[in-house]
Protein backbone atom coordinates (compact mmCIF):
# COMPACT_ATOMS: atom_id res chain seq x y z
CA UNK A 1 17.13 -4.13 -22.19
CA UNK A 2 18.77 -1.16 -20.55
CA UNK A 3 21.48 -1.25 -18.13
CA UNK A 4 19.17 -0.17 -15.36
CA UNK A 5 16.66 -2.35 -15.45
CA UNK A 6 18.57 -5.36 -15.61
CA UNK A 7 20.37 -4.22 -12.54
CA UNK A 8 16.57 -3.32 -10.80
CA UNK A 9 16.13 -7.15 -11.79
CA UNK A 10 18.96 -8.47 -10.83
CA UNK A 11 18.83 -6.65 -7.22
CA UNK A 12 15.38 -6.81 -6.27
CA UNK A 13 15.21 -9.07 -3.50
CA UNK A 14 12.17 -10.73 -1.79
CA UNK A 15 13.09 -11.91 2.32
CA UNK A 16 10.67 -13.41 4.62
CA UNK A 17 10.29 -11.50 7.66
CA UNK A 18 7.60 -13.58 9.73
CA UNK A 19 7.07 -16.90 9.12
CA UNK A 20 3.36 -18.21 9.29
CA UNK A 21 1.57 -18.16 12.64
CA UNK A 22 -1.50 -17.71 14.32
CA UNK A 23 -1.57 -14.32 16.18
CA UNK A 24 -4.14 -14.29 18.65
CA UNK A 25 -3.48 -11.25 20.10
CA UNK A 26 -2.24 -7.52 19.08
CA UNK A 27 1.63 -7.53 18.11
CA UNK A 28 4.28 -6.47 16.27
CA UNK A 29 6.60 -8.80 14.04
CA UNK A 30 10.08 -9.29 13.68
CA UNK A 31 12.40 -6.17 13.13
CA UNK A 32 14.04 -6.26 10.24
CA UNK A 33 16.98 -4.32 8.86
CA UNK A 34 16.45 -2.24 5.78
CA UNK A 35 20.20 -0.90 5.54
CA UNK A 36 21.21 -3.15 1.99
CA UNK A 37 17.94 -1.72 0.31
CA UNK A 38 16.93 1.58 -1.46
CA UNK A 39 14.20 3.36 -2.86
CA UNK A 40 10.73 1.74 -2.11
CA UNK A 41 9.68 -1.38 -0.52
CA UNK A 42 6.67 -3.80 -0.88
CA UNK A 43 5.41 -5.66 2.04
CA UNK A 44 3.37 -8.69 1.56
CA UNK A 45 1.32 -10.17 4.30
CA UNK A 46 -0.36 -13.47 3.52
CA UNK A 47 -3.66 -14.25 5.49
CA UNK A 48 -4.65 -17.69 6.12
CA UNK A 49 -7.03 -19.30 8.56
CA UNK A 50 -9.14 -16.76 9.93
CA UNK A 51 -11.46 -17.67 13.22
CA UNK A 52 -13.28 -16.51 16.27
CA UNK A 53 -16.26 -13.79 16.44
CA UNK A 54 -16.41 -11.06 13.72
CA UNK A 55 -12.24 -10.94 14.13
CA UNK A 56 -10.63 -7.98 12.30
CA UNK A 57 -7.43 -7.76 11.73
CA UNK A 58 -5.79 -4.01 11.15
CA UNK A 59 -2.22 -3.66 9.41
CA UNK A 60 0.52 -1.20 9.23
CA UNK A 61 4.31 -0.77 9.15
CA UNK A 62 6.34 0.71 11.71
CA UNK A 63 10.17 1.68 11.90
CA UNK A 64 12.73 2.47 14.29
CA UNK A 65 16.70 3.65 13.87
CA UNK A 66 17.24 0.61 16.10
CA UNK A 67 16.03 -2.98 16.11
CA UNK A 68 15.38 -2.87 19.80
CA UNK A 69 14.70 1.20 20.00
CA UNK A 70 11.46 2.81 19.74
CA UNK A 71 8.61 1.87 16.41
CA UNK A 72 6.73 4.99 15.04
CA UNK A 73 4.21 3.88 12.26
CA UNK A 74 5.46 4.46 8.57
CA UNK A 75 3.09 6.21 6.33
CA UNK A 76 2.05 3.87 3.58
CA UNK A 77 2.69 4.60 0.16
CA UNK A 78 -0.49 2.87 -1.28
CA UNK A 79 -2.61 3.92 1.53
CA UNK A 80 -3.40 2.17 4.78
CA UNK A 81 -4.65 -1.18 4.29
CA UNK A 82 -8.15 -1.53 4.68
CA UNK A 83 -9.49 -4.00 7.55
CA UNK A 84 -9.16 -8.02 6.99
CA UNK A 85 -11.94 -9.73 8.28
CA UNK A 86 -11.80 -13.17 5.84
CA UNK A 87 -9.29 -15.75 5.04
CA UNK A 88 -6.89 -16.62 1.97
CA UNK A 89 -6.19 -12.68 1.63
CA UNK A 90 -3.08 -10.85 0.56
CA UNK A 91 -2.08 -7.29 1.30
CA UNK A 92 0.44 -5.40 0.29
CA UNK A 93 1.98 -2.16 1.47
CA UNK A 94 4.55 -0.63 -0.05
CA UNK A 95 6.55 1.90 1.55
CA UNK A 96 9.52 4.22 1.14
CA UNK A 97 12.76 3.68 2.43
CA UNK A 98 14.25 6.70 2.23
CA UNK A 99 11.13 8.07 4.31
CA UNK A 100 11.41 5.58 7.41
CA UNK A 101 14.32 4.60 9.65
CA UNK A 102 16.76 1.61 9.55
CA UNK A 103 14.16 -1.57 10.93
CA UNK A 104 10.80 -1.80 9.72
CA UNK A 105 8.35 -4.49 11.83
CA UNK A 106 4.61 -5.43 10.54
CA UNK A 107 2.19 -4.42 13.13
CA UNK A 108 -1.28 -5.72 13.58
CA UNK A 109 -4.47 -5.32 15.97
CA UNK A 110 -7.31 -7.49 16.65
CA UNK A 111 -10.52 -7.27 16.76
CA UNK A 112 -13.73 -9.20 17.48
CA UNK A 113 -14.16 -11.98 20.27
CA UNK A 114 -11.48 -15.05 20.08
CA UNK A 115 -9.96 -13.51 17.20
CA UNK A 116 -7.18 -15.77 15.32
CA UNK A 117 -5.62 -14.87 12.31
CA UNK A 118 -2.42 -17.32 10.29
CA UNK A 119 -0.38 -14.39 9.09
CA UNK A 120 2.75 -14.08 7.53
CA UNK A 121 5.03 -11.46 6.16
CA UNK A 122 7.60 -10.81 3.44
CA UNK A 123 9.77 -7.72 2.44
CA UNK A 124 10.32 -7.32 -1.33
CA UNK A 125 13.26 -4.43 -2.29
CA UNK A 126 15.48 -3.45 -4.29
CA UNK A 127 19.37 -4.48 -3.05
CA UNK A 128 21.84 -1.66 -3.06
CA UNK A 129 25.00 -2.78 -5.09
């Protein structure tokens, strides 16, 4: 095995950034800071429990230079993720790091009457060294 990918194994770190919940509303996560990682990022959002009325739920990843500045949404690598409306779902989106600022925060909207949606979110990069 090379020298490089033994170090991509060794450094490539999965964090939890939002720990399960029901979100019953539109929101935004927790910031968090991107500054030990490089290249391109995966983030994994686990659906749960889904109820209410024909609730949607809408994804996407925004970033800011800092934590408690101003989000702008991050274009998604693999495309935007297309709209959850069941439960026991995972998404990912992965994203570039070198292509947003410092914190990244998962965003999501609802849809639909009562919506309520368990959610909860992990980063997975590679750790500078």
């Amino acid at each position: 095995m090379s020298p490089s990918i033994v170090r991509n194994i060794v450094n490539f770190i999965t964090t939890k950034i939002d720990n399960v919940g029901a979100k019953v509303a539109t929101g935004v996560g927790t910031a968090f800071d991107t500054k030990d990682y490089e290249g391109n990022a995966r983030i994994i959002v686990h659906v749960g429990a889904v109820s209410g009325t024909s609730p949607t739920l809408d994804l996407k990843i925004q970033s800011s230079a800092t934590s408690g500045g101003t989000y702008a949404d991050v274009t998604a690598l693999n495309g935007n993720p297309a709209q959850i409306v069941a439960a026991d779902q995972v998404v990912y989106i992965d994203i570039d790091l070198d292509a947003s600022q410092r914190f990244i925060k998962v965003s999501w909207t609802l849809g639909g009457t009562s919506p309520s949606f368990a959610i909860d979110s992990s980063f997975t990069g590679l750790k500078k060294y």
